[in-house]
Protein backbone atom coordinates (compact mmCIF):
# COMPACT_ATOMS: atom_id res chain seq x y z
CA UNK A 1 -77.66 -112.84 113.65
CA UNK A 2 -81.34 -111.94 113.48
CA UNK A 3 -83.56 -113.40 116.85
CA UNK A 4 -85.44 -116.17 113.96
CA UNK A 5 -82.02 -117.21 113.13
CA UNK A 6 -80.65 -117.89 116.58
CA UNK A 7 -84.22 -119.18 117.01
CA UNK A 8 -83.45 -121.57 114.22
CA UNK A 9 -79.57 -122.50 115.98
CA UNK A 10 -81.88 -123.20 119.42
CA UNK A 11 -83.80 -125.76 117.48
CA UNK A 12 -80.61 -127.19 116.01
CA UNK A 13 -79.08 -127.58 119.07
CA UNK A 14 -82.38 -129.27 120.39
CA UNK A 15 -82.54 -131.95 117.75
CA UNK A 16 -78.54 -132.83 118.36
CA UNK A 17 -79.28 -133.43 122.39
CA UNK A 18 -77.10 -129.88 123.12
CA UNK A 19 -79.71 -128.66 125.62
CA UNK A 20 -77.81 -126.39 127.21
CA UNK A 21 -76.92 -124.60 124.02
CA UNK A 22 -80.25 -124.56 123.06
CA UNK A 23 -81.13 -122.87 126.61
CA UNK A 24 -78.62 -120.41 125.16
CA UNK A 25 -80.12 -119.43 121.70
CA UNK A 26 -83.74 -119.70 123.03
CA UNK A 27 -83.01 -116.64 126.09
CA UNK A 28 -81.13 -115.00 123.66
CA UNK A 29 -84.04 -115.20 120.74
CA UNK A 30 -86.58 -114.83 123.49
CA UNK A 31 -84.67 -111.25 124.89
CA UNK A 32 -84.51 -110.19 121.41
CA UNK A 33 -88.43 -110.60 121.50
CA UNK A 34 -89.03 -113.67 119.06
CA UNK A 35 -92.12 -115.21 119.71
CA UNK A 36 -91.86 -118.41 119.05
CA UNK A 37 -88.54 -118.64 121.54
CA UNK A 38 -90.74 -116.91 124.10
CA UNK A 39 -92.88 -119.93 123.92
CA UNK A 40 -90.85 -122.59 123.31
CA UNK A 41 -88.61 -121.30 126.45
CA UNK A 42 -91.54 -121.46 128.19
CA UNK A 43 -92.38 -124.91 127.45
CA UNK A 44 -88.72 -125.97 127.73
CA UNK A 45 -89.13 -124.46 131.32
CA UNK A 46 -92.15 -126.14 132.28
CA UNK A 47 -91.33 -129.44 131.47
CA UNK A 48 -87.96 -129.53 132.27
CA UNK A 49 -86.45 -133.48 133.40
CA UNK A 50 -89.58 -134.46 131.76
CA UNK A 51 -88.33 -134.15 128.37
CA UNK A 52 -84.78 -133.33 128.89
CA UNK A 53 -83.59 -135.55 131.74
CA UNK A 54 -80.87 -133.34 134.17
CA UNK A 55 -79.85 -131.14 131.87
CA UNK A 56 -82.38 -128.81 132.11
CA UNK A 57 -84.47 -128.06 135.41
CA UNK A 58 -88.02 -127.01 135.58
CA UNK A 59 -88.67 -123.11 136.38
CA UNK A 60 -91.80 -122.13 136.78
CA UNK A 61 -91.72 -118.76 137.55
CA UNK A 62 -89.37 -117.98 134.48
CA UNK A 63 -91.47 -119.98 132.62
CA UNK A 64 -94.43 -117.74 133.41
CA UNK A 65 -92.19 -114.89 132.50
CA UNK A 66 -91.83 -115.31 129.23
CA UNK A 67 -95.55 -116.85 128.96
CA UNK A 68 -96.96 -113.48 129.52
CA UNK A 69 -94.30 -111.72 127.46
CA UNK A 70 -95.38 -113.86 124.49
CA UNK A 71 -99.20 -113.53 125.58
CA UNK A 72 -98.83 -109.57 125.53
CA UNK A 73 -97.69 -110.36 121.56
CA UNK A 74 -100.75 -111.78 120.97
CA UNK A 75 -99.72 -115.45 121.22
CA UNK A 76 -102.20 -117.84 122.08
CA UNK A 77 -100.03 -120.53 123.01
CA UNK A 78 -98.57 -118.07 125.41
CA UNK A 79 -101.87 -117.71 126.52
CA UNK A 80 -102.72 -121.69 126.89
CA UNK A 81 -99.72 -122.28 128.61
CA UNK A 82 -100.74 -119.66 131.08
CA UNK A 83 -103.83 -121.08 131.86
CA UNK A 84 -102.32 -124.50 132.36
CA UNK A 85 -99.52 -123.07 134.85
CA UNK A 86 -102.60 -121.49 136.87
């Protein structure tokens, strides 16, 4: 499978309440260097119980990981999402 189309299997997962699955596909996507998994991962990340009650926890510091990674591709949500983390 291509990075976009586990990217596509994160979002899936997502919309059917599998969070941990899509914690899966989005790492994977994101290692693969897809940008949009870089930042949703990073979003996912920040907001963690938020959004997602217990089944996902809030990481910062990987969150900021793959905020720069998708910031070095040029992203400027990447780059908004650093500037909120700071």
């Amino acid at each position: 499978a291509t990075p976009e189309q586990i990217y596509q299997l994160a979002l899936e997962a997502r919309t059917e309440g599998n969070y941990a699955a899509m914690l899966d596909y989005l790492r994977r996507a994101a290692r693969s260097g897809d940008r949009p998994a870089r930042e949703l991962l990073a979003s996912v990340l920040m907001a963690g119980p938020a959004l997602y009650g217990k089944a996902v926890r809030a990481d910062y510091c990987e969150a900021a990981y793959w905020m720069r990674l998708s910031a070095t591709q040029g992203s400027v949500v990447g780059r908004h999402q650093l500037l909120l983390l700071n």
